[in-house]
N, C-alpha and C. Protein backbone atom coordinates (compact mmCIF):
# COMPACT_ATOMS: atom_id res chain seq x y z
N UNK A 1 0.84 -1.18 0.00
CA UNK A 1 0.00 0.00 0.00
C UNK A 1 0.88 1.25 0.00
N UNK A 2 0.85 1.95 -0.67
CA UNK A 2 1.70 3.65 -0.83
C UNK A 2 0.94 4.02 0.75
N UNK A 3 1.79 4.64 0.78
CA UNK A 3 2.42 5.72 2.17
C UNK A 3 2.03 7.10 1.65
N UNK A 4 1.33 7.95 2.66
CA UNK A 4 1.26 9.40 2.32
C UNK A 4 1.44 10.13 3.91
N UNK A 5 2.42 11.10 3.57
CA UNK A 5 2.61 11.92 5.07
C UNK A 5 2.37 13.44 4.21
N UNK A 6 1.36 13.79 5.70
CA UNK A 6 0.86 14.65 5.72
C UNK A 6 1.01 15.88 6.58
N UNK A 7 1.70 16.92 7.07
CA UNK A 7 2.40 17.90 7.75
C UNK A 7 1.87 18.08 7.73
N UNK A 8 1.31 18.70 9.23
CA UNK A 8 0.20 20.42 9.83
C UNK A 8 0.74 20.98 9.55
N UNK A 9 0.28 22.61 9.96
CA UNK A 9 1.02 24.00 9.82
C UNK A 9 2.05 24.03 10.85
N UNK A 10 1.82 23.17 12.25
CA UNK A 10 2.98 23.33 13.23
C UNK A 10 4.25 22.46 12.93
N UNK A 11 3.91 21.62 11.67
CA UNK A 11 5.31 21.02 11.38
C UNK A 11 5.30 19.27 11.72
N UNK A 12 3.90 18.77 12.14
CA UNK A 12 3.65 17.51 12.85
C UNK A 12 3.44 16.50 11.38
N UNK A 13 4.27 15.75 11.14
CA UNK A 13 3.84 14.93 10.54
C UNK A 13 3.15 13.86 10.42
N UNK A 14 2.37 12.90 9.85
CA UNK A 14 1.70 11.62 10.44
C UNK A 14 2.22 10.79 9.06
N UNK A 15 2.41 9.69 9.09
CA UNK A 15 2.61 8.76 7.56
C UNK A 15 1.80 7.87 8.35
N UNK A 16 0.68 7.57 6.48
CA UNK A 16 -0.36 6.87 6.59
C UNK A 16 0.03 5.66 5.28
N UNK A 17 -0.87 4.49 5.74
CA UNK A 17 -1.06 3.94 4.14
C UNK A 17 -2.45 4.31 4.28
N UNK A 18 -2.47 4.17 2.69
CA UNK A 18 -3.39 4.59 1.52
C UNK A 18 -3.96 3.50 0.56
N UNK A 19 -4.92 3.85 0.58
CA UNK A 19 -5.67 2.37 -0.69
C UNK A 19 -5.44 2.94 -1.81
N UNK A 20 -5.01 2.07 -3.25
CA UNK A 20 -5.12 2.57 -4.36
C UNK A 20 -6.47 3.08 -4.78
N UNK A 21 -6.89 4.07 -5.45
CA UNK A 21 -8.09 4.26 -6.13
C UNK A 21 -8.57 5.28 -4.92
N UNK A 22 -8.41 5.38 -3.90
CA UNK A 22 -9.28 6.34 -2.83
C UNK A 22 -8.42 7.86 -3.22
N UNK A 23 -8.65 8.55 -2.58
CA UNK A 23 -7.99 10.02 -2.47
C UNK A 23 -7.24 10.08 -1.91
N UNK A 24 -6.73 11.52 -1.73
CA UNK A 24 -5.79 11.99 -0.73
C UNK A 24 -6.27 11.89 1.09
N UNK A 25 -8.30 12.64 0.61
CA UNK A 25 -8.29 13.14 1.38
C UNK A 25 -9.31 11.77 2.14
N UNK A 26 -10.12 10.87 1.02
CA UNK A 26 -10.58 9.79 1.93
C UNK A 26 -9.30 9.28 2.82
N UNK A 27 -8.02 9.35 2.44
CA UNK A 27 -6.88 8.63 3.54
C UNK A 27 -6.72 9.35 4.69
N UNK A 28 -7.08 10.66 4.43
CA UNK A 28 -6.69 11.74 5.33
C UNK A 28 -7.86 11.32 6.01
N UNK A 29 -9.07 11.34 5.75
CA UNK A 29 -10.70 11.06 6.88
C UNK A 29 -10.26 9.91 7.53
N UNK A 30 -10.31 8.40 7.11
CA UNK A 30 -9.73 7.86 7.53
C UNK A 30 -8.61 7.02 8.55
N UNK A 31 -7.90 7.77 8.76
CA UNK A 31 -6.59 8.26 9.21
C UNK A 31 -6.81 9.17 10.68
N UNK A 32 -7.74 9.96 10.93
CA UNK A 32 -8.14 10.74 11.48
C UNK A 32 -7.15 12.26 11.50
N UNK A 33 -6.65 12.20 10.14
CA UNK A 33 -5.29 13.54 10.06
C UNK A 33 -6.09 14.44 10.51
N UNK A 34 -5.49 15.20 11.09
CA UNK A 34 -5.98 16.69 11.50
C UNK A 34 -5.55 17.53 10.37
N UNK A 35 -6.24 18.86 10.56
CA UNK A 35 -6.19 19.95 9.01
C UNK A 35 -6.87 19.68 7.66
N UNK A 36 -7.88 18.39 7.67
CA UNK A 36 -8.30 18.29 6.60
C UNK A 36 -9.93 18.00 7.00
N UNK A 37 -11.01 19.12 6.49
CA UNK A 37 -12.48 19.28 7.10
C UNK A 37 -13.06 18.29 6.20
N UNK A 38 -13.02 18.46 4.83
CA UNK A 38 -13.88 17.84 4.06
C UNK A 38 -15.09 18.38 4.34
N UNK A 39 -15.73 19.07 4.71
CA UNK A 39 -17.22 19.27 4.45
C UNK A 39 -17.93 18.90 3.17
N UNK A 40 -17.88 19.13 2.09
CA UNK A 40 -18.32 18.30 1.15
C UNK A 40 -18.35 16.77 0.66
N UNK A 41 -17.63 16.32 1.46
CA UNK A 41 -17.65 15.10 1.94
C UNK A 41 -16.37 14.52 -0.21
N UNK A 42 -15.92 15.30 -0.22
CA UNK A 42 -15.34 14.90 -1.60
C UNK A 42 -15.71 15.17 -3.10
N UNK A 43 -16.49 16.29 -2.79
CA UNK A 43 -17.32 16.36 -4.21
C UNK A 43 -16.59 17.27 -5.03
N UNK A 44 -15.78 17.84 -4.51
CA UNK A 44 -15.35 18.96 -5.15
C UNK A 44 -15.94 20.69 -4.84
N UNK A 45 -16.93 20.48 -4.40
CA UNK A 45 -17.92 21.49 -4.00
C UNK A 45 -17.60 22.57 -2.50
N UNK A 46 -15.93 22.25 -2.02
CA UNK A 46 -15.70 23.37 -1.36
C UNK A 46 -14.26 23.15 -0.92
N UNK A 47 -13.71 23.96 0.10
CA UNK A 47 -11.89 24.24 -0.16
C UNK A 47 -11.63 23.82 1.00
N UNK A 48 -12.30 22.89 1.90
CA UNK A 48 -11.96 22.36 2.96
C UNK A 48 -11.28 20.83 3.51
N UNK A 49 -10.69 20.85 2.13
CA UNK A 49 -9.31 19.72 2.20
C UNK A 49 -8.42 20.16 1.38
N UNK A 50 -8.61 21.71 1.47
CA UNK A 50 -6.80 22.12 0.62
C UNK A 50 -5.78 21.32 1.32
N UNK A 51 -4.15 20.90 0.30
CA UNK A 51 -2.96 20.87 0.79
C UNK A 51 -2.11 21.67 -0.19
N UNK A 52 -0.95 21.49 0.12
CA UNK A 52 -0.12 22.22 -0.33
C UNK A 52 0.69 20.37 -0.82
N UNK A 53 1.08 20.59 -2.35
CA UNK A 53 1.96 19.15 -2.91
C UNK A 53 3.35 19.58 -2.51
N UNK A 54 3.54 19.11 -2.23
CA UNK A 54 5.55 19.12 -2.06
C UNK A 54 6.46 19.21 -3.16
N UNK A 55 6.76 20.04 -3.98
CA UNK A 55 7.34 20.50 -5.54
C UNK A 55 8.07 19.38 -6.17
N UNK A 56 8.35 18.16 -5.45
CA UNK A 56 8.44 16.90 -6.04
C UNK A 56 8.00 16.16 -6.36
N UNK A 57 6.71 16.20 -5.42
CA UNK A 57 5.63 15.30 -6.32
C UNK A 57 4.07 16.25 -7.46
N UNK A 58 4.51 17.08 -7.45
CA UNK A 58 3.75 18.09 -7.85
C UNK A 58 3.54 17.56 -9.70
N UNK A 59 4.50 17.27 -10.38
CA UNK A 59 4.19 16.51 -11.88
C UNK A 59 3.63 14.90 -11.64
N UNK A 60 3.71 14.42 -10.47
CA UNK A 60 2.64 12.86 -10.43
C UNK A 60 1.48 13.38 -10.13
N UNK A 61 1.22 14.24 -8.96
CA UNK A 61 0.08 14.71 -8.73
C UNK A 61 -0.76 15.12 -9.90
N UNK A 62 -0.33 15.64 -10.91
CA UNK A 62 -1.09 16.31 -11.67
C UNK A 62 -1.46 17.81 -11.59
N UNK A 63 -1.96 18.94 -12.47
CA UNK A 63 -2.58 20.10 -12.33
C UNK A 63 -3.87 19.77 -11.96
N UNK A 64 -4.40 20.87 -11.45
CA UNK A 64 -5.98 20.85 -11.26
C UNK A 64 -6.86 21.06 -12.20
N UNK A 65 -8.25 20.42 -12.01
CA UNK A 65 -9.19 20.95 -13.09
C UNK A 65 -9.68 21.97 -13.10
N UNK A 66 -10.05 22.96 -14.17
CA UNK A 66 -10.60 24.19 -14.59
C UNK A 66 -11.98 23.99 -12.80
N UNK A 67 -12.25 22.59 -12.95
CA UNK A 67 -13.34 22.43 -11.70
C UNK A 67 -12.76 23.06 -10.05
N UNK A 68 -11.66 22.50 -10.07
CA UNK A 68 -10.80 21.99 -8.90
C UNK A 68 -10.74 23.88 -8.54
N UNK A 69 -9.78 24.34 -10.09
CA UNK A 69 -9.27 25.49 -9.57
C UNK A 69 -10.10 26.86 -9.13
N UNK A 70 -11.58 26.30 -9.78
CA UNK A 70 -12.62 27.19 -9.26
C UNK A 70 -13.13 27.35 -7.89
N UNK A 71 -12.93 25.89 -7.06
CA UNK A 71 -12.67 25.76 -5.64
C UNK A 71 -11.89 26.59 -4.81
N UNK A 72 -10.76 26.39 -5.66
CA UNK A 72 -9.44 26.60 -4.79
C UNK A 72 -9.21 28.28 -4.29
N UNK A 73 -10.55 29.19 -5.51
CA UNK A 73 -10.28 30.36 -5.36
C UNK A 73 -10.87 31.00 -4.13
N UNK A 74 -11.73 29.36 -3.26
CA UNK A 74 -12.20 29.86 -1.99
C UNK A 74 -10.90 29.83 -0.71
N UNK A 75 -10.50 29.05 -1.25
CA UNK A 75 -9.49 28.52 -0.63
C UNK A 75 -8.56 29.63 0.48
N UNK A 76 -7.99 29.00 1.33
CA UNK A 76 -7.17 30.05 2.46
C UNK A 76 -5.84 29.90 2.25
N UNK A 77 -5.35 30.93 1.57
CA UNK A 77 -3.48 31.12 1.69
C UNK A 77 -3.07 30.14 0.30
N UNK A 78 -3.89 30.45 -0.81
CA UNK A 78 -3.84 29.27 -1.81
C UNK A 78 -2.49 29.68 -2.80
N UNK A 79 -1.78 29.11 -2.96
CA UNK A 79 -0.11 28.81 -3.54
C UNK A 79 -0.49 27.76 -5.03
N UNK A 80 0.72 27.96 -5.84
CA UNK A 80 0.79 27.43 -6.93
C UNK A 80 1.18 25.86 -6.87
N UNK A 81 1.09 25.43 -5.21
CA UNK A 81 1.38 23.77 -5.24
C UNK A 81 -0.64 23.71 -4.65
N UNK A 82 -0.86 24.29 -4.34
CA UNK A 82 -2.16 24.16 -3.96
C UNK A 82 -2.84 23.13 -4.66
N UNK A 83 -3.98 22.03 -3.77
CA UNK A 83 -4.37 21.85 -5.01
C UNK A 83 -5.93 20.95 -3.68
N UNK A 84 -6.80 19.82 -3.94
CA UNK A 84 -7.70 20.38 -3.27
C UNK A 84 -7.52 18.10 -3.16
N UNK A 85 -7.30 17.97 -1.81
CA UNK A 85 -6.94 16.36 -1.73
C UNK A 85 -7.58 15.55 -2.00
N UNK A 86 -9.45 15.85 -2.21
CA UNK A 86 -10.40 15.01 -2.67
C UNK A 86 -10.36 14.87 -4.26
N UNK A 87 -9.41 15.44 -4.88
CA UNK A 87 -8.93 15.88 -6.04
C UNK A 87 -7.60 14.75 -6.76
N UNK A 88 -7.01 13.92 -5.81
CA UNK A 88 -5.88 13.40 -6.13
C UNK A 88 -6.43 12.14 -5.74
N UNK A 89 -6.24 11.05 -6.56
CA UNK A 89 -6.41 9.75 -6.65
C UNK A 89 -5.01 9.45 -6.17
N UNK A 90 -5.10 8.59 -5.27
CA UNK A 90 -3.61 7.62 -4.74
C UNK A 90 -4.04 5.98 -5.88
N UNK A 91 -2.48 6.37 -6.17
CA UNK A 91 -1.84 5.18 -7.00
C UNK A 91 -0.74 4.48 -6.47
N UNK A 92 -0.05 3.42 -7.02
CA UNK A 92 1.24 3.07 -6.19
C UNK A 92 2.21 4.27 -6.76
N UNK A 93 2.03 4.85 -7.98
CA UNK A 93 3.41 5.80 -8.34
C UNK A 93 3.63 7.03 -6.98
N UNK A 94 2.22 7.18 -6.14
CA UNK A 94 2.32 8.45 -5.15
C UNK A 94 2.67 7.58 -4.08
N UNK A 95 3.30 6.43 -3.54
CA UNK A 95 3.61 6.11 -2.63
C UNK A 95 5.12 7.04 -2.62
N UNK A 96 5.16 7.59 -0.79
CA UNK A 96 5.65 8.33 -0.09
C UNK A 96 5.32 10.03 -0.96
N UNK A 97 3.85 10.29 -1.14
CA UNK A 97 3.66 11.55 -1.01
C UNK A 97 3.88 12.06 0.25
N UNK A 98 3.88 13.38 0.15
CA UNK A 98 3.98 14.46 0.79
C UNK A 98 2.86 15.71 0.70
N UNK A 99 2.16 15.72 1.72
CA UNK A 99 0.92 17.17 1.62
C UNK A 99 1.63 17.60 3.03
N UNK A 100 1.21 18.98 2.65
CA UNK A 100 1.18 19.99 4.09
C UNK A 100 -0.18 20.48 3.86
N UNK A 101 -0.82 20.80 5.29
CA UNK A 101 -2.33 21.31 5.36
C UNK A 101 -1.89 23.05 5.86
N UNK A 102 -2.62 23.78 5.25
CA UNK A 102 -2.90 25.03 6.25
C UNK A 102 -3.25 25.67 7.45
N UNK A 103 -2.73 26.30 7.91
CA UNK A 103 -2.80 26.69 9.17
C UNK A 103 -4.27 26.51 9.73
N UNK A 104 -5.16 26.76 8.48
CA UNK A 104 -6.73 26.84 8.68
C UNK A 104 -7.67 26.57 7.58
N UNK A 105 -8.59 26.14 7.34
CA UNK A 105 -9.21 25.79 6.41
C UNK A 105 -9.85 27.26 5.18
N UNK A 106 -10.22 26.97 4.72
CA UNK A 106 -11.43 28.23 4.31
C UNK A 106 -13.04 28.09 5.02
């Protein structure tokens, strides 16, 4: 199973496994990570599982969709690694990602 660690804003890391085919952020619910709300429960429909990708894995991750990035403009403290975790499918190629969450949600 790929591995995903996930940094708070205070610097706390957690490494999780991850199912292929789920998200970033079903691993993150899951998991019980802190910094990630999900209120939309994954639909895409709000900015409360922003992370920030780690500039190395940022070309596996993928860009966002024209969908994603319309989210993201709710988004809090949103950066050009930004991107929205219900948004990223875990594969084995993202084993040992890297997300950081924001200090605070939107």
């Amino acid at each position: 199973m790929p591995k995903i660690t996930y940094i708070d804003a205070s610097g706390t890391g957690r490494t999780v496994e991850a199912e292929v085919g789920s998200t970033v952020m079903e691993t993150a619910i899951r998991n019980n990570v802190p910094g990630i709300e999900a209120e939309c429960g994954g639909a895409c429909a709000c900015a409360t599982c922003h992370v920030y990708v780690e500039e190395e894995w940022r070309a596996k991750t993928g860009e966002p969709s024209p969908m994603e990035e319309d989210m993201l403009d709710f988004g809090y403290d949103v950066r050009p690694n930004s991107r929205l975790s219900c948004q990223i499918k875990v594969t084995d190629e993202l084993d040992g990602l890297v997300v950081r969450t924001p200090d605070k949600q939107a």
